[in-house]
Structures are given as structure tokens and as C-alpha cells.
PDB file of N, CA and C in Angstrom:
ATOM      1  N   UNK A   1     -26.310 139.012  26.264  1.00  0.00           N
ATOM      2  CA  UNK A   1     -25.856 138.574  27.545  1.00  0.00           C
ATOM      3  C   UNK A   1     -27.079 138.184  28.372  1.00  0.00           C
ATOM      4  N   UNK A   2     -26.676 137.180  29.152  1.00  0.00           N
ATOM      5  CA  UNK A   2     -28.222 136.356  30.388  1.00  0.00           C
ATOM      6  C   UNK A   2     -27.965 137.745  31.245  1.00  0.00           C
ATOM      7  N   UNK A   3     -29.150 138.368  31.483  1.00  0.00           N
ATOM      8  CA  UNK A   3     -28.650 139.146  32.757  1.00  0.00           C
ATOM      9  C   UNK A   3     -28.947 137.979  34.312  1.00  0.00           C
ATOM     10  N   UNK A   4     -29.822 136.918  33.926  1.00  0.00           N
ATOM     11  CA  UNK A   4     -30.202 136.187  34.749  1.00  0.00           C
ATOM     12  C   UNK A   4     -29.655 134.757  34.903  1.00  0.00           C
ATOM     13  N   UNK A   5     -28.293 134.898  34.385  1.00  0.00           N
ATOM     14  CA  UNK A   5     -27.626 133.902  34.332  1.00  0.00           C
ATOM     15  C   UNK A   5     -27.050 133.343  35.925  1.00  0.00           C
ATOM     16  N   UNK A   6     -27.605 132.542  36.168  1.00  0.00           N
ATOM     17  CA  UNK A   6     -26.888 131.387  37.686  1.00  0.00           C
ATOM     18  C   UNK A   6     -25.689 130.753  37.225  1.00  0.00           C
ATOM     19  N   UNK A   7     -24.946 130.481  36.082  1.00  0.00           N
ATOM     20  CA  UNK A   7     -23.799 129.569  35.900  1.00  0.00           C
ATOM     21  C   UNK A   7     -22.525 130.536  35.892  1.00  0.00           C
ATOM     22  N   UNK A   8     -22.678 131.963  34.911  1.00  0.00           N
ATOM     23  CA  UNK A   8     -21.736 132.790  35.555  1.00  0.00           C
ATOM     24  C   UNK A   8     -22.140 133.879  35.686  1.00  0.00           C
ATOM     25  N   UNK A   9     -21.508 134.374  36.504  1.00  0.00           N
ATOM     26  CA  UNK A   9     -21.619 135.704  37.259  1.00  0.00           C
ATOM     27  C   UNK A   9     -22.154 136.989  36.353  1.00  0.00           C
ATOM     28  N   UNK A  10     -23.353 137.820  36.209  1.00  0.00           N
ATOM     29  CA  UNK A  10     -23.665 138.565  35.115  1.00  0.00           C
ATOM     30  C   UNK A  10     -23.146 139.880  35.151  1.00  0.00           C
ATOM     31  N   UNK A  11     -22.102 140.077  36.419  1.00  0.00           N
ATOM     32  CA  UNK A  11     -21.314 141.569  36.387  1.00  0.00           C
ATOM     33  C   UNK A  11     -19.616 141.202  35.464  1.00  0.00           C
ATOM     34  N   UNK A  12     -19.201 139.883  36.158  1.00  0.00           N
ATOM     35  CA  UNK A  12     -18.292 139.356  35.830  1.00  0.00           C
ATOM     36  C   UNK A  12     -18.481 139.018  34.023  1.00  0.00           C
ATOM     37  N   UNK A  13     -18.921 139.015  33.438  1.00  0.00           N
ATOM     38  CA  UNK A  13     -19.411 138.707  32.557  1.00  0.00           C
ATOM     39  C   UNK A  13     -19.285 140.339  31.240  1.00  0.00           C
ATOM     40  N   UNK A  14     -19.855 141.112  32.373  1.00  0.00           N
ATOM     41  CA  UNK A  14     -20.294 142.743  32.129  1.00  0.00           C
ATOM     42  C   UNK A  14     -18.669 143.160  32.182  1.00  0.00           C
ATOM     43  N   UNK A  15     -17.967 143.080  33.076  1.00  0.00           N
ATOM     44  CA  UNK A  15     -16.478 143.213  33.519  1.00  0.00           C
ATOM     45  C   UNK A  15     -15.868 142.653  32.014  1.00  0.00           C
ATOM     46  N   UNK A  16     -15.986 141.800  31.817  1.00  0.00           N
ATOM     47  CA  UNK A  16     -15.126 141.073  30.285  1.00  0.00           C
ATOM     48  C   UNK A  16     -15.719 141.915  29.075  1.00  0.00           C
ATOM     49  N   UNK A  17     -16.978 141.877  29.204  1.00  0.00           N
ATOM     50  CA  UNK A  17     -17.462 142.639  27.734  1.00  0.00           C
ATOM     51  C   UNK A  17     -16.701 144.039  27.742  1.00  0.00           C
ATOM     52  N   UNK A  18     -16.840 144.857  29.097  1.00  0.00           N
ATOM     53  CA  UNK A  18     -16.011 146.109  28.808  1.00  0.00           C
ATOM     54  C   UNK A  18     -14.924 146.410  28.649  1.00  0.00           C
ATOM     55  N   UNK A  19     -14.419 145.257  29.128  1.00  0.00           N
ATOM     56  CA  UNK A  19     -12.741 145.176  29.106  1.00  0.00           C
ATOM     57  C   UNK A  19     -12.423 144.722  27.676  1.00  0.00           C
ATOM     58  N   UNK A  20     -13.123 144.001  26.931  1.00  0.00           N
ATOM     59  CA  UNK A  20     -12.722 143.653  25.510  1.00  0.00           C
ATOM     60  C   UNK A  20     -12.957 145.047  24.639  1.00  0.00           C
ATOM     61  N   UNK A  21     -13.801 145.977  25.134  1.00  0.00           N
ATOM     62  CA  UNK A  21     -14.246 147.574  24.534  1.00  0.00           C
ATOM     63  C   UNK A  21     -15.042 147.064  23.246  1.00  0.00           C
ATOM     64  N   UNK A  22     -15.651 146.135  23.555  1.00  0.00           N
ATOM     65  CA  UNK A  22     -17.194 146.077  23.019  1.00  0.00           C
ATOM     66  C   UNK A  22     -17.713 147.384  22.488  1.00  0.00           C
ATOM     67  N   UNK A  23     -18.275 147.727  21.553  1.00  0.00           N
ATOM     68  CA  UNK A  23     -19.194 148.462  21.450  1.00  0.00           C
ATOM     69  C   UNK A  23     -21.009 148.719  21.684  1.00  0.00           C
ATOM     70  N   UNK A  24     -20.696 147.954  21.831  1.00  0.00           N
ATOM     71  CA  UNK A  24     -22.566 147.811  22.947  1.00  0.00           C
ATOM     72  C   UNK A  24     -22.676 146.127  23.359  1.00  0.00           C
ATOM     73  N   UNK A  25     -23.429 146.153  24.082  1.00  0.00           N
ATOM     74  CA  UNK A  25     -23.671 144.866  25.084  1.00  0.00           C
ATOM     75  C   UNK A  25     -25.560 144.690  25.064  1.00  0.00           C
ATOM     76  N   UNK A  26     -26.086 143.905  24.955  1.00  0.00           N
ATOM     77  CA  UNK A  26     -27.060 143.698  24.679  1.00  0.00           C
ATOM     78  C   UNK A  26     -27.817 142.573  25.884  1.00  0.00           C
ATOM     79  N   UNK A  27     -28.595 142.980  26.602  1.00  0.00           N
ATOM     80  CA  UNK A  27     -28.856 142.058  27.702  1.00  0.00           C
ATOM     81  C   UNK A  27     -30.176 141.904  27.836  1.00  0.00           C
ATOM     82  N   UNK A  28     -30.284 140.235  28.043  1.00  0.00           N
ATOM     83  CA  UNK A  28     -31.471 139.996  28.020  1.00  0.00           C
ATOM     84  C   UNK A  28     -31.946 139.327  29.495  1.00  0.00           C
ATOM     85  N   UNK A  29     -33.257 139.585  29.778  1.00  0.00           N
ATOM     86  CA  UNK A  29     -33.240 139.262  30.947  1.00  0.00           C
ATOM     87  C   UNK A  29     -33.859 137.465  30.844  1.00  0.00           C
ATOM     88  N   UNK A  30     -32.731 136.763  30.497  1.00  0.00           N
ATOM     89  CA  UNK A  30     -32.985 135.248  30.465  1.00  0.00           C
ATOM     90  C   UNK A  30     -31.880 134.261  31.552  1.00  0.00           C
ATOM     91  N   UNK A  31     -31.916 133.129  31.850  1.00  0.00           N
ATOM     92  CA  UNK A  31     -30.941 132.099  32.182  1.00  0.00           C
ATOM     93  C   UNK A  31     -29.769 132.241  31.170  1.00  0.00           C
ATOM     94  N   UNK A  32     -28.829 131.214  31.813  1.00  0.00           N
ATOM     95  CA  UNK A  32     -27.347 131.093  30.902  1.00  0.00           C
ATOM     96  C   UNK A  32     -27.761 130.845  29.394  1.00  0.00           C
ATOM     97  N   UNK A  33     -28.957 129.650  29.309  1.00  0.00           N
ATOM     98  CA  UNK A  33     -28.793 129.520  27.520  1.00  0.00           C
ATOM     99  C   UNK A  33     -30.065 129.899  26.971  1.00  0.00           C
ATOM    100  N   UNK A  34     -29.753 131.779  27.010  1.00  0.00           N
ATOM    101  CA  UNK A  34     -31.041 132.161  26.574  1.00  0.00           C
ATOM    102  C   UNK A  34     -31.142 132.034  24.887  1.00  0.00           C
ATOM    103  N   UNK A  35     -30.119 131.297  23.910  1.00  0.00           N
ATOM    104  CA  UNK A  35     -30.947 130.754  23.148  1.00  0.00           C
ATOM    105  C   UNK A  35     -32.194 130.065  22.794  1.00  0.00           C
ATOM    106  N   UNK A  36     -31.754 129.189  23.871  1.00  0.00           N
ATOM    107  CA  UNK A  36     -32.859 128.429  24.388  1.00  0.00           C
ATOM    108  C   UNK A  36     -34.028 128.794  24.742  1.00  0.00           C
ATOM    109  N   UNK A  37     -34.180 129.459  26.053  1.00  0.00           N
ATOM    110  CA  UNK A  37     -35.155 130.312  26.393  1.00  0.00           C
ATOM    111  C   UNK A  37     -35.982 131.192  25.842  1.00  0.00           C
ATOM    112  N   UNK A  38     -35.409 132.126  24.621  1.00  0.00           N
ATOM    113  CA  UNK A  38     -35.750 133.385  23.846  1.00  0.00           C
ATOM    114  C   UNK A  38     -35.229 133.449  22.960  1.00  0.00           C
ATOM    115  N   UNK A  39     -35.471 132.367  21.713  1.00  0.00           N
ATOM    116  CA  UNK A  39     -34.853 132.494  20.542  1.00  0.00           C
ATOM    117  C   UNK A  39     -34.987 133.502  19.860  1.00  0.00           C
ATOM    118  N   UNK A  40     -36.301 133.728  19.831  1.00  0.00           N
ATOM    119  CA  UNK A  40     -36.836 135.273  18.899  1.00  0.00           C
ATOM    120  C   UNK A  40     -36.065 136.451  19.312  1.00  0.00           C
ATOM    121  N   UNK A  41     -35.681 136.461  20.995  1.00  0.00           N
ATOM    122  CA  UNK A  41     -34.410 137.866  21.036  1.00  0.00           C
ATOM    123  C   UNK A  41     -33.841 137.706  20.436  1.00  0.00           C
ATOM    124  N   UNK A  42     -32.764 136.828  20.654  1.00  0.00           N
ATOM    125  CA  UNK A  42     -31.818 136.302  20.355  1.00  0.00           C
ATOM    126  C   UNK A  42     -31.429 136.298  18.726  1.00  0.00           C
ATOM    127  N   UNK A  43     -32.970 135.966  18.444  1.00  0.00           N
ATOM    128  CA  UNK A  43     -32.212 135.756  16.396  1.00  0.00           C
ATOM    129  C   UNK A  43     -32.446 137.661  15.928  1.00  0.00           C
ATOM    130  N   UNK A  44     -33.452 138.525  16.850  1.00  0.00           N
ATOM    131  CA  UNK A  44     -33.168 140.223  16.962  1.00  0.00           C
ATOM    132  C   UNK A  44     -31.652 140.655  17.151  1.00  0.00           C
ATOM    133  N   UNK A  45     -31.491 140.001  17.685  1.00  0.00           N
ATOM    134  CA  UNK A  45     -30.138 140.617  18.497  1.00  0.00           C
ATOM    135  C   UNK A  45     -29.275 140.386  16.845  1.00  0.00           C
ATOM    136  N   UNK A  46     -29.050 139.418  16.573  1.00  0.00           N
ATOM    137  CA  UNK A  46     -28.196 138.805  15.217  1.00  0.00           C
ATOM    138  C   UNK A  46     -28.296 139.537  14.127  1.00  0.00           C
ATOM    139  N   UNK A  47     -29.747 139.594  14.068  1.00  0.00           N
ATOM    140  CA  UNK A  47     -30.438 140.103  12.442  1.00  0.00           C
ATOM    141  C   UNK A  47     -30.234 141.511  12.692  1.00  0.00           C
ATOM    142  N   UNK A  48     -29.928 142.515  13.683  1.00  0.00           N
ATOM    143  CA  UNK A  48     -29.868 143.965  13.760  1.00  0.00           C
ATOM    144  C   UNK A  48     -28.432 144.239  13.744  1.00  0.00           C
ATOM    145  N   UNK A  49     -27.125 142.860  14.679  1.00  0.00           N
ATOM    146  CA  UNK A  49     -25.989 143.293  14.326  1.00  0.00           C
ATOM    147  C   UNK A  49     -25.760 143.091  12.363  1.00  0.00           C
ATOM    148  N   UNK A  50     -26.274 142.469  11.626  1.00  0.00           N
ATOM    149  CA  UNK A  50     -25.951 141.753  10.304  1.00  0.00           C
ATOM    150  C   UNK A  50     -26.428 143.270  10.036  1.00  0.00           C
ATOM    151  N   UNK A  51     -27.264 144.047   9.605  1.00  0.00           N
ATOM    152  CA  UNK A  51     -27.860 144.959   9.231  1.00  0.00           C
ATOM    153  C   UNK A  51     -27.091 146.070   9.651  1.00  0.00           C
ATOM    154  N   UNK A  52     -26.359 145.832  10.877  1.00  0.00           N
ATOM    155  CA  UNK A  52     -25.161 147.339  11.338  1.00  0.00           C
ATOM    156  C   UNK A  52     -24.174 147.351  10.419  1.00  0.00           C
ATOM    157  N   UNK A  53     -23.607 146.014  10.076  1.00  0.00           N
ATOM    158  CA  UNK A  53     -22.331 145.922   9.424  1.00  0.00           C
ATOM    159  C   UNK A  53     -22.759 145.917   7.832  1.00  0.00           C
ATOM    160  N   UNK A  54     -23.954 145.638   7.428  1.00  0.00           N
ATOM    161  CA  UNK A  54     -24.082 145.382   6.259  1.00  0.00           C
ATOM    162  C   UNK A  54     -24.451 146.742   5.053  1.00  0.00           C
TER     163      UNK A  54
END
């Protein structure tokens, strides 16, 4: 998740993840397309969920 996202709201955002009962939420402190911004989190974030389930 952008915690520094300007396009949507980053509580509103926080509000949906908990309401779906997510099991963890992962936040990075980037803009809306922190792909973009921080790929290297971003491909962390991926490569540690693949490794939970795997």
C-alpha cells in the first residue's frame, strides 16, 4: 500500500484492506504507483508473499 498516496485516500484504502480481513497489509512509504517509484520494495513485498504460500 502508498502510505503517501495523493490519488486515494491512504486510511480509506487501510478501511478496505481491513474490511476485506486481509491478513497483513504492507505499507510503503511511496506515491500512488509505488511500482514505479520502489520497484525493489515492491518485487520484496511479492518474493516474501510467494515464499509464505510456497
Amino acid at each position: 500500500m502508498s502510505s503517501a498516496d495523493h490519488t486515494i485516500n491512504p486510511d480509506v484504502e487501510r478501511f478496505g484492506y481491513t474490511r476485506a480481513g486481509l491478513r497483513s497489509i504492507v505499507e510503503i512509504d511511496a506515491p500512488h504507483l509505488v511500482m514505479q517509484s520502489h520497484p525493489a520494495e515492491v518485487a520484496q513485498v511479492i518474493t516474501d508473499a510467494i515464499a509464505e504460500i510456497g
